[in-house]
Structures are given as structure tokens and as C-alpha cells.
N, C-alpha and C. Protein backbone atom coordinates (compact mmCIF):
# COMPACT_ATOMS: atom_id res chain seq x y z
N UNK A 1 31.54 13.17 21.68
CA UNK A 1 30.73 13.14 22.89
C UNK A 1 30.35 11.70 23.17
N UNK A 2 30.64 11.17 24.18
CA UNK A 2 30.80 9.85 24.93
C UNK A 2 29.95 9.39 26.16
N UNK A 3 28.90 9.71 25.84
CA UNK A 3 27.83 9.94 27.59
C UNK A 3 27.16 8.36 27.33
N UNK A 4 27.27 7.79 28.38
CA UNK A 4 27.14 6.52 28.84
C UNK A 4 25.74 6.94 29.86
N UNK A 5 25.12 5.77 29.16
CA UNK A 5 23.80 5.73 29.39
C UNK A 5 23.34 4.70 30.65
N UNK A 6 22.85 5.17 31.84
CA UNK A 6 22.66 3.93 33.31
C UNK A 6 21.49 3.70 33.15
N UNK A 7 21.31 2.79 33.39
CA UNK A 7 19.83 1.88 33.85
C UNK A 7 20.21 1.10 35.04
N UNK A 8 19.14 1.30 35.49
CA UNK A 8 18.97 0.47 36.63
C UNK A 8 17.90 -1.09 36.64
N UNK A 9 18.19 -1.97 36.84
CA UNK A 9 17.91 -3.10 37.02
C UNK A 9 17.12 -3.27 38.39
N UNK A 10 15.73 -3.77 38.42
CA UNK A 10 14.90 -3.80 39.38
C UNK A 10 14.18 -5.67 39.25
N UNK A 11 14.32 -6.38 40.34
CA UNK A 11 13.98 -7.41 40.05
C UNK A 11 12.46 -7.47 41.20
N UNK A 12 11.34 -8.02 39.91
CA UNK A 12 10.70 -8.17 41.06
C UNK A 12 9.68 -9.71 40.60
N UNK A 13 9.13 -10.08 41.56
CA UNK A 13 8.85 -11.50 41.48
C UNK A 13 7.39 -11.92 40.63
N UNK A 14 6.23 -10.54 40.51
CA UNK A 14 5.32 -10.70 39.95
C UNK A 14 4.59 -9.28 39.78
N UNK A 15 4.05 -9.38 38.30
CA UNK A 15 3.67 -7.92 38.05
C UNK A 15 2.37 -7.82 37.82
N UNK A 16 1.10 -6.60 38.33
CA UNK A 16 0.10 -7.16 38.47
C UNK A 16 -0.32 -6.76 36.86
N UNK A 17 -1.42 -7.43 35.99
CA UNK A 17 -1.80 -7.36 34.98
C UNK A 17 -2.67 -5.82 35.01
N UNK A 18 -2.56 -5.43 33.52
CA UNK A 18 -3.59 -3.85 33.86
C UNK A 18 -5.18 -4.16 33.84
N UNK A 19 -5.91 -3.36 33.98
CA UNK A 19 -7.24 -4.15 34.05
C UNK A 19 -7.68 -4.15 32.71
N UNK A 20 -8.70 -4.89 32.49
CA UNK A 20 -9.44 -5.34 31.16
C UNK A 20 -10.66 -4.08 31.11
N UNK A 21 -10.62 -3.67 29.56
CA UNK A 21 -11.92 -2.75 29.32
C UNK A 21 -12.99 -3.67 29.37
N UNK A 22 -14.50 -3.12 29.65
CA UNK A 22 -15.45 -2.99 30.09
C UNK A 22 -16.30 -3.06 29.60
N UNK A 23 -17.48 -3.33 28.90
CA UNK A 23 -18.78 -2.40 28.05
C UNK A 23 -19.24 -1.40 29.55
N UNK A 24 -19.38 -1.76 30.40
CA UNK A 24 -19.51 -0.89 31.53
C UNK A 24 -18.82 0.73 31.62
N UNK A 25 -17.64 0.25 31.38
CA UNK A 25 -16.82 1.75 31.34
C UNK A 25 -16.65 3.06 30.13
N UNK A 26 -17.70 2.30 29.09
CA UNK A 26 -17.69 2.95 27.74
C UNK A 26 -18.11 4.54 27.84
N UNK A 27 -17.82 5.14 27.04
CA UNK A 27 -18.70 6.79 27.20
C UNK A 27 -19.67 6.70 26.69
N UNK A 28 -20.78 7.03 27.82
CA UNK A 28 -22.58 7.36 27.01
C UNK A 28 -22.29 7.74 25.91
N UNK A 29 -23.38 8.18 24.57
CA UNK A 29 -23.24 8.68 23.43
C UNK A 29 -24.11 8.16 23.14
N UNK A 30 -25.36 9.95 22.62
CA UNK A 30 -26.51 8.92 22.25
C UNK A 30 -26.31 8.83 20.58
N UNK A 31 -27.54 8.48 20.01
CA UNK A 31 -27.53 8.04 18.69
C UNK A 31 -27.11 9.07 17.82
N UNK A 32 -27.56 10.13 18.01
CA UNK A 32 -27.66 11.31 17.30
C UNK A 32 -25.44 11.94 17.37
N UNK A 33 -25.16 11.84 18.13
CA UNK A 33 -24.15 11.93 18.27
C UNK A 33 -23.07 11.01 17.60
N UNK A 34 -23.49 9.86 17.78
CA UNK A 34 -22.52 8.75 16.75
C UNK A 34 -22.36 9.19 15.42
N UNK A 35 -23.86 9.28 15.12
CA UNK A 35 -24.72 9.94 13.88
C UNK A 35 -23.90 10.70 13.40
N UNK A 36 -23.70 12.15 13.93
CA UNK A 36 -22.67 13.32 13.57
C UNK A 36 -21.87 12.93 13.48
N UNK A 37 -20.65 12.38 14.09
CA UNK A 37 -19.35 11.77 14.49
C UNK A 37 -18.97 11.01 13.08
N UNK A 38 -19.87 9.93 12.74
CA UNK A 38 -19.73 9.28 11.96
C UNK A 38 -19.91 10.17 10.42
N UNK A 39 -20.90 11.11 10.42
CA UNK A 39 -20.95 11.71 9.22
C UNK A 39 -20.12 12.80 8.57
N UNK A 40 -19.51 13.64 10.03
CA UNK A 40 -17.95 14.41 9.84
C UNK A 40 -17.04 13.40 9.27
N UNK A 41 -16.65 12.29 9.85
CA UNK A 41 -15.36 11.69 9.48
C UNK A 41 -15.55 11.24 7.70
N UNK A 42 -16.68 10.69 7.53
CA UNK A 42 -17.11 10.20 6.10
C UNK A 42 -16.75 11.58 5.39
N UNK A 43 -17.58 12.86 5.81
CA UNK A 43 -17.31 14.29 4.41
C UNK A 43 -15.86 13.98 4.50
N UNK A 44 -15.39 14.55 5.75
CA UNK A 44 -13.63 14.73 5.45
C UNK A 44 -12.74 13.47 4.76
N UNK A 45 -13.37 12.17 4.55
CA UNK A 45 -12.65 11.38 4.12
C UNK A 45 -13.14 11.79 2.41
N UNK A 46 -14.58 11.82 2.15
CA UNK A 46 -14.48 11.90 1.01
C UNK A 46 -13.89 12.97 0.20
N UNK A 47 -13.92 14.36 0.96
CA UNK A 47 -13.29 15.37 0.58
C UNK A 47 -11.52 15.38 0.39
N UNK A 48 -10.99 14.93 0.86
CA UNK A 48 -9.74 14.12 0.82
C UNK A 48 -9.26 14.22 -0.47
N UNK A 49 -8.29 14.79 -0.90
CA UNK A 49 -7.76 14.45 -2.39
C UNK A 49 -6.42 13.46 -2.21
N UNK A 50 -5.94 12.74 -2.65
CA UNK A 50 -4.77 11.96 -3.17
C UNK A 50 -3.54 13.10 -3.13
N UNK A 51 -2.52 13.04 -2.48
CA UNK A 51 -1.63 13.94 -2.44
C UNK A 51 -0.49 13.61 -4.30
N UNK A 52 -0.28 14.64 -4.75
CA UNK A 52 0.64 14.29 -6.02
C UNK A 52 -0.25 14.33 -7.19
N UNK A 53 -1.80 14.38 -7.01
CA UNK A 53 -2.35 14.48 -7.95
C UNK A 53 -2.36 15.53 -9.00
N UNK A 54 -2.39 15.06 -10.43
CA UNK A 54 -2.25 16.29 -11.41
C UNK A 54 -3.75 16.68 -11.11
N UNK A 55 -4.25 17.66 -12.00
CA UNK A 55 -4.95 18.23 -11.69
C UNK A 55 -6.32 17.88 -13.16
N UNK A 56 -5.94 17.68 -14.35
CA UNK A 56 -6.41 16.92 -15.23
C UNK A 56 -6.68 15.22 -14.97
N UNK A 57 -5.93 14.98 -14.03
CA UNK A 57 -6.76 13.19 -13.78
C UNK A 57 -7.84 13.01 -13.01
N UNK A 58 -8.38 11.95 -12.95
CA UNK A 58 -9.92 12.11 -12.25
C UNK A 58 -9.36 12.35 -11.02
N UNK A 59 -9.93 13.17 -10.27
CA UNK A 59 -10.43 13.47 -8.81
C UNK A 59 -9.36 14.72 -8.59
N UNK A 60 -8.70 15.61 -9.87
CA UNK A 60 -7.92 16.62 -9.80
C UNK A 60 -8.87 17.93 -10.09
N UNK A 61 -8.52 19.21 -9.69
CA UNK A 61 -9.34 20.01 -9.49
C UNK A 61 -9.58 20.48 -11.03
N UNK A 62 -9.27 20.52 -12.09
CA UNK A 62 -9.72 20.76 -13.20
C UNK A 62 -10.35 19.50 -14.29
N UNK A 63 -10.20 18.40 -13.53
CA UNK A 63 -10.79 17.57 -13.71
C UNK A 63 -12.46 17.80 -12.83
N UNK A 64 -12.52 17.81 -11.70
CA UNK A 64 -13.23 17.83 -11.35
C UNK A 64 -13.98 19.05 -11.82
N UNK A 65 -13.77 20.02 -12.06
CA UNK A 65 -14.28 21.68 -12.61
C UNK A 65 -15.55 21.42 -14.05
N UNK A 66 -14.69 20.42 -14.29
CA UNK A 66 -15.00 20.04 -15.85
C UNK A 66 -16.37 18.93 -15.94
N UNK A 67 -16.10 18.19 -15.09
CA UNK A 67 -17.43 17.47 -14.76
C UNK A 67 -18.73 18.27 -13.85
N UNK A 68 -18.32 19.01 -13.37
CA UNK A 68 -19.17 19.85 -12.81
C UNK A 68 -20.07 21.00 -13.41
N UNK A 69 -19.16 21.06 -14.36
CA UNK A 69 -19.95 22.10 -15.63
C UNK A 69 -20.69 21.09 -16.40
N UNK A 70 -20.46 20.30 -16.60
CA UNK A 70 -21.07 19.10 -17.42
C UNK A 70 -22.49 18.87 -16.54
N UNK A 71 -22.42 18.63 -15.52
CA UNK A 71 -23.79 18.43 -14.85
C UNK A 71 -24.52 19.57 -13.96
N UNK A 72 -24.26 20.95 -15.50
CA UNK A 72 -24.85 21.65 -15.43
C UNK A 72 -26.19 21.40 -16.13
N UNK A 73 -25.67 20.79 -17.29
CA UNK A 73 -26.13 20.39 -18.68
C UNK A 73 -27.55 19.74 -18.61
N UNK A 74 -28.78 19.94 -18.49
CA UNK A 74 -29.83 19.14 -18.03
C UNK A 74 -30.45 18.12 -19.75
N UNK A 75 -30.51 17.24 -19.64
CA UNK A 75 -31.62 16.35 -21.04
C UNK A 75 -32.69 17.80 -20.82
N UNK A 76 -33.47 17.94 -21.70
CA UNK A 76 -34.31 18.74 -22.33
C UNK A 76 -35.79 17.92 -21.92
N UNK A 77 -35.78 15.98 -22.30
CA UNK A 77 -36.77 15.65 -22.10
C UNK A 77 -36.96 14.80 -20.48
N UNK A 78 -35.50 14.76 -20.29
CA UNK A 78 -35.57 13.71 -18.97
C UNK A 78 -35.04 14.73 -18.44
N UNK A 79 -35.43 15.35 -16.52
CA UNK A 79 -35.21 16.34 -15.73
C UNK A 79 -34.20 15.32 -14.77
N UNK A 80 -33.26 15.20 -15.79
CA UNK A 80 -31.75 14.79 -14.86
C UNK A 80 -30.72 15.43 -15.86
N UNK A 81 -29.61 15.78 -14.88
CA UNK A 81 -28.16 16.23 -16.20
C UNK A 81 -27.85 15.05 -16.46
N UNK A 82 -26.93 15.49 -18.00
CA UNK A 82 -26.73 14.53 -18.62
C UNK A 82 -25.01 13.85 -18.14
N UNK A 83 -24.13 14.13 -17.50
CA UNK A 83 -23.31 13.00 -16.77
C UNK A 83 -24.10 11.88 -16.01
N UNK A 84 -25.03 12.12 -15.44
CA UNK A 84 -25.86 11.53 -14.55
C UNK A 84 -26.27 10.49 -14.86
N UNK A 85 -26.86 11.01 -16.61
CA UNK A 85 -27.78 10.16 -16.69
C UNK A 85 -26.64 9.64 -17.74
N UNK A 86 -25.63 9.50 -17.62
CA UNK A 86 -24.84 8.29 -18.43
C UNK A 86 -24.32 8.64 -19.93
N UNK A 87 -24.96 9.79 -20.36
CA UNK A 87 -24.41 10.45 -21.61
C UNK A 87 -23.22 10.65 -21.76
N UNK A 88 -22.34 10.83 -20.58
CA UNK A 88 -20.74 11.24 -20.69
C UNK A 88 -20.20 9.72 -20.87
N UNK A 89 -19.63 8.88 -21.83
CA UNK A 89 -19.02 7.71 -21.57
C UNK A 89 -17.46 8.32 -21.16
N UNK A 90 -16.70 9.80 -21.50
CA UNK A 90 -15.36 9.42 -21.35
C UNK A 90 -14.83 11.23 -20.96
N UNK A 91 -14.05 11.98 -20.01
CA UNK A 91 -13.72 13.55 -19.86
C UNK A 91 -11.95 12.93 -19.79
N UNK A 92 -11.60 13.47 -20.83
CA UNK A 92 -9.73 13.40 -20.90
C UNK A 92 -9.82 15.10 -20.72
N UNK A 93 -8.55 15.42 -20.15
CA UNK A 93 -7.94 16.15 -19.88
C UNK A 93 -6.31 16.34 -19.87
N UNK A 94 -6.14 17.14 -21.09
CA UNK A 94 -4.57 16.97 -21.14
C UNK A 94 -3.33 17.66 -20.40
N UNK A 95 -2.52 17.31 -20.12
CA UNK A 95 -1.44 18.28 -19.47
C UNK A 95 -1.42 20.04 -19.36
N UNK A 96 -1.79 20.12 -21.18
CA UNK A 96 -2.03 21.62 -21.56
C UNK A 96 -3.38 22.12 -21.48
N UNK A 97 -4.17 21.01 -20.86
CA UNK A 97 -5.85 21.75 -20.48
C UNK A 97 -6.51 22.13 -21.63
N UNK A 98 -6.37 20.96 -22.63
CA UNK A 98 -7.17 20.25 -23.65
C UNK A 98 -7.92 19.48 -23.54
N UNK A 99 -9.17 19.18 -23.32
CA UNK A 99 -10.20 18.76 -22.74
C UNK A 99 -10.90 17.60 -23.93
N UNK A 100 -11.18 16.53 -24.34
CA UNK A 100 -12.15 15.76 -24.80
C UNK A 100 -12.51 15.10 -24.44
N UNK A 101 -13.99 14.82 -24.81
CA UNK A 101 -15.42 14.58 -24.00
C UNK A 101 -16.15 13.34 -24.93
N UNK A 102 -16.08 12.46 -24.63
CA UNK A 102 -16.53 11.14 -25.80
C UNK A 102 -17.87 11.20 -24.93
N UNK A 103 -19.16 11.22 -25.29
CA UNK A 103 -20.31 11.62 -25.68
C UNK A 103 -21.48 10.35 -26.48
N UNK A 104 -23.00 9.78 -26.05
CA UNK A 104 -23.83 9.83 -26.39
C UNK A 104 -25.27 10.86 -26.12
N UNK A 105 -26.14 10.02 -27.08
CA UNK A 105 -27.22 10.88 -26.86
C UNK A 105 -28.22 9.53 -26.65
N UNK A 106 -29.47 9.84 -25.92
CA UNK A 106 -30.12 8.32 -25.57
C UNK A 106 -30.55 7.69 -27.19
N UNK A 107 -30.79 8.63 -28.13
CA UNK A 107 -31.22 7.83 -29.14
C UNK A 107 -30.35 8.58 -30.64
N UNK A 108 -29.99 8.50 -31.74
CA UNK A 108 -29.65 9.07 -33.00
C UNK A 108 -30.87 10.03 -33.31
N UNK A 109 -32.48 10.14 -32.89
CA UNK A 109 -32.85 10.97 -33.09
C UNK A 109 -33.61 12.31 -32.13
N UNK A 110 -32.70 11.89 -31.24
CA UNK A 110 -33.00 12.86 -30.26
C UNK A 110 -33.34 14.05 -30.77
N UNK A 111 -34.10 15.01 -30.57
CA UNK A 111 -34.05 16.27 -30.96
C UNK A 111 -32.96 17.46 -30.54
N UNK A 112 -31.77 16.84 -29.58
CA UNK A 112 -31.03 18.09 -29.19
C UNK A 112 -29.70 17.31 -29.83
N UNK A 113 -30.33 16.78 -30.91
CA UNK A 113 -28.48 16.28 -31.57
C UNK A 113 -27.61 16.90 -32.28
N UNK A 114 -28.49 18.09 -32.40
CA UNK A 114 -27.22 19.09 -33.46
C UNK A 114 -27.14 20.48 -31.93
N UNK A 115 -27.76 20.26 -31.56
CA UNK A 115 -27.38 21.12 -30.22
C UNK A 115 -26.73 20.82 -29.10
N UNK A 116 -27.06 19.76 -29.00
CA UNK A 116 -26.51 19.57 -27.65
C UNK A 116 -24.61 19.48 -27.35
N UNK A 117 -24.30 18.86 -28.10
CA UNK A 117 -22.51 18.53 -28.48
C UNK A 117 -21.94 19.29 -28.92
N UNK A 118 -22.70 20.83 -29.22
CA UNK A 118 -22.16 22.10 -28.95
C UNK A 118 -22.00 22.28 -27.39
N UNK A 119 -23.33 22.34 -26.71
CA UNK A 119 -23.24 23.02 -25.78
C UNK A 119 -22.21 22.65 -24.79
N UNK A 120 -22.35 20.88 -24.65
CA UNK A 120 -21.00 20.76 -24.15
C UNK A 120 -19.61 21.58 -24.56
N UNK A 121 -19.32 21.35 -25.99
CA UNK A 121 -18.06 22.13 -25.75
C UNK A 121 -18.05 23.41 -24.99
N UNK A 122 -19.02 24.40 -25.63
CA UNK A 122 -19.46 25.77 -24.86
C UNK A 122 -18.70 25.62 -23.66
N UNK A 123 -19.73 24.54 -22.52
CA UNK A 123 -19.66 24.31 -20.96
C UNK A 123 -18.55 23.76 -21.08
N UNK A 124 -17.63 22.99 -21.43
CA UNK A 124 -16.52 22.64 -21.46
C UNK A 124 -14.89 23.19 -21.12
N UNK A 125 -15.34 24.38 -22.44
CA UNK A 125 -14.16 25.32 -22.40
C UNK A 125 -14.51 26.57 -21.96
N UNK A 126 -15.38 26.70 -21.52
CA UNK A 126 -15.57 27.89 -20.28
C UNK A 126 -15.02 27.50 -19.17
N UNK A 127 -14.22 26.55 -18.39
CA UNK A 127 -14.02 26.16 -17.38
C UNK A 127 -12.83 26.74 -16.96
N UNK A 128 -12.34 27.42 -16.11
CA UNK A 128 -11.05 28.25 -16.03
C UNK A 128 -10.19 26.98 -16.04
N UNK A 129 -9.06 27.29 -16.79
CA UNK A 129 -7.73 26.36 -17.10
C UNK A 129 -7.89 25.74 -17.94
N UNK A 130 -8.98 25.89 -19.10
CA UNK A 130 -9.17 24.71 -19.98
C UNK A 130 -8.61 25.21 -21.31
N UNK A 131 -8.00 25.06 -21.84
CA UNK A 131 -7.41 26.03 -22.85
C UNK A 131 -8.57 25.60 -24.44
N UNK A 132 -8.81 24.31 -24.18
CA UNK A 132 -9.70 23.34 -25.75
C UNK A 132 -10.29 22.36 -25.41
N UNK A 133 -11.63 22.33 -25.73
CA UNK A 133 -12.65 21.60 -25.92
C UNK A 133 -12.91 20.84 -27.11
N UNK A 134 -13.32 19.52 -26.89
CA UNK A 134 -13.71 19.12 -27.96
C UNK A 134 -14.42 17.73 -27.84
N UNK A 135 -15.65 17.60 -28.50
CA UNK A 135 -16.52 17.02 -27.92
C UNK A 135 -16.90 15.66 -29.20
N UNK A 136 -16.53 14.09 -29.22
CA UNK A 136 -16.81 13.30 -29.74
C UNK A 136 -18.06 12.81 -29.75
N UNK A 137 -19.11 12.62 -30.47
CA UNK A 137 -20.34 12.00 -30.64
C UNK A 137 -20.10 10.86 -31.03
N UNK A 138 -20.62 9.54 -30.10
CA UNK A 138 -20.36 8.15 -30.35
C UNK A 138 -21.63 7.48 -30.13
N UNK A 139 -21.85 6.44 -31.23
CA UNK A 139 -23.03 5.54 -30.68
C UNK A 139 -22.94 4.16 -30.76
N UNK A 140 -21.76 3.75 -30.33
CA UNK A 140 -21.29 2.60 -29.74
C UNK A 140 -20.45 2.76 -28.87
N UNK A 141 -21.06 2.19 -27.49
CA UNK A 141 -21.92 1.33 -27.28
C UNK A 141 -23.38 2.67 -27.32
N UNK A 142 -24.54 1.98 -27.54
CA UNK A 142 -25.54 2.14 -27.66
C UNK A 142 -25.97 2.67 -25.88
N UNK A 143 -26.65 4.11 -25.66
CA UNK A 143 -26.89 4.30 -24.26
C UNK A 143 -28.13 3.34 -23.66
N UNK A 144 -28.21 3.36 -22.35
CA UNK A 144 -29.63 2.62 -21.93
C UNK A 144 -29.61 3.05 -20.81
N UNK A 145 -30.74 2.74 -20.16
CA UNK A 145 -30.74 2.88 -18.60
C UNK A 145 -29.78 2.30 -18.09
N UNK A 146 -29.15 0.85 -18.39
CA UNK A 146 -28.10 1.05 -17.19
C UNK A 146 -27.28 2.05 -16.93
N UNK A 147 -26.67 2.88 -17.88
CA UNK A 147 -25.97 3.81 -17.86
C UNK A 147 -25.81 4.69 -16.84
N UNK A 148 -27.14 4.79 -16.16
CA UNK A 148 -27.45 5.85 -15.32
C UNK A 148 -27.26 5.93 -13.64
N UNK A 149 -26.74 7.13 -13.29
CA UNK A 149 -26.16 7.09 -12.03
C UNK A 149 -27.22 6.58 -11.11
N UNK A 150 -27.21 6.11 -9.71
CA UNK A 150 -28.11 5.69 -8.59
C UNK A 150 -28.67 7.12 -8.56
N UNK A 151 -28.40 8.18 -8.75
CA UNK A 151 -28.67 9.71 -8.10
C UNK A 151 -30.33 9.94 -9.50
N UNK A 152 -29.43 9.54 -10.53
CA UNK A 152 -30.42 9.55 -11.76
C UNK A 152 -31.99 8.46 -11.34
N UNK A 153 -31.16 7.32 -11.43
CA UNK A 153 -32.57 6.42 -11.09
C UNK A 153 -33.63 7.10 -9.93
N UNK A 154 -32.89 7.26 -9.08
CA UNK A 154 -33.71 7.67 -7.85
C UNK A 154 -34.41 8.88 -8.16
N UNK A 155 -33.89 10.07 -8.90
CA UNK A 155 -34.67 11.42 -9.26
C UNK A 155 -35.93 10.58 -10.02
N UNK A 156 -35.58 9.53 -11.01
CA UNK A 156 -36.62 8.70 -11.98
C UNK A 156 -37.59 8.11 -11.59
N UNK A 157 -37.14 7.90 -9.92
CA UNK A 157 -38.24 7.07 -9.77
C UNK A 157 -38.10 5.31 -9.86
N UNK A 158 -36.61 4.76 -10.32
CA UNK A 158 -36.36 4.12 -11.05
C UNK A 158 -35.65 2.74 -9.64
N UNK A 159 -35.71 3.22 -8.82
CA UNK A 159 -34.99 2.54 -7.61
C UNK A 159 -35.85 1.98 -6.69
């Protein structure tokens, strides 16, 4: 198939420019409206996952499952969970949905130290798809307030 394509050739001596935008011609929109506008586009961006993502790497849905059970977990003496407040240093998640959780506590004598690094595992491997839990107690580095999320400080008082 051989179809020959015509154009036509138009000569002309001057072409007028299109007009220039305006602040004049803008669409009203009051504050409250930007407001919304702007705060839809932010959820849907943050809600957004990475296309190809496994599902064990951060921001994958059994990744994410797993941190979420975790900040179920509240400190006993400080009324923040403990991802929050910086106790989680590390959540691996393996291919086969083997889960380990590298772990402080704010001090070696906390009173929930023989409890608590149970309960994580508990909350851990209750998480649908998780096949094993297992939960490392580390005290290096040493926890502190920096550790702690902006969400933490601010419940604290601390901001």
C-alpha cells in the first residue's frame, strides 16, 4: 500500500502572535478550595506505591502490615508506641515471610524487658503472610530521644 500523502503549501507574510496569559484571566478559587485541591493530590501521592514492588521491602504491603502491628505495641511507661518512639532500629522481611525485628528498650532495666520482645514476636507473626518471627534485643547503639518520631515528640510535648 502506496498512498502518497498532499500538503498544501500556504504562504503568508505575517502571523499574528497568540495572546499572553493574564493574572486577570485566572479562575477565582477561594482558599478553602486550593486547600482541598492541594490536600487530595498530596493523600493520592502519598498513597502511591512504587510499581514492581515486593511486598517484604519497605513500603510493600507485608512490609507495611508488619510495622503496623508494631505500632500497636504501646511503652507501658511513655503513652506513645514503641516504633514511634524509636525502639524499632531495624523490620527485615524475607522472600518466605520470615520476619526479623532488631529491637531496643529505652534502658537495660526497663521493667517490660523480659516481656516486651515477646510481645513483639507475638504481634509480629500474627500478621497474615508472615510465616516467622523473630525478634533481636540490641543495646548498641544506646536509645535516646533522638530516636523518636516528630509524631512521638509532639504527643510528648517535646516540639
Amino acid at each position: 500500500m502506496n498512498k502518497e500523502a498532499k500538503f498544501t503549501v500556504e504562504q503568508v507574510d505575517a502571523v499574528t502572535p497568540p495572546r499572553r496569559a493574564r493574572v486577570e484571566d485566572a479562575v477565582e478559587e477561594t482558599s478553602a478550595a486550593k486547600l482541598e485541591r492541594k490536600r487530595d493530590y498530596l493523600e493520592g501521592f502519598l498513597k502511591a506505591k512504587p510499581a514492581g514492588l515486593a511486598p517484604g521491602e519497605p513500603g510493600g504491603e507485608l512490609y507495611d502490615s508488619v510495622v503496623a502491628a508494631l505500632k500497636e505495641i504501646y511503652d507501658p511507661e511513655i503513652p506513645v508506641n514503641i516504633y514511634d518512639l524509636g525502639l524499632i532500629y531495624g523490620v527485615d522481611v524475607s522472600g518466605d515471610g520470615d520476619v526479623a525485628i532488631t529491637m531496643t528498650l529505652t534502658t537495660p532495666h526497663c521493667p517490660v524487658a523480659e516481656s516486651m520482645p515477646g510481645e513483639v514476636e507475638i504481634r509480629a507473626a500474627s500478621v497474615p503472610g508472615v510465616r516467622d518471627a523473630e525478634v533481636n534485643l540490641v543495646w548498641d547503639p544506646p536509645w535516646g530521644p533522638d530516636k523518636m518520631s516528630d509524631e512521638a515528640r509532639l504527643e510528648l510535648g517535646m516540639l
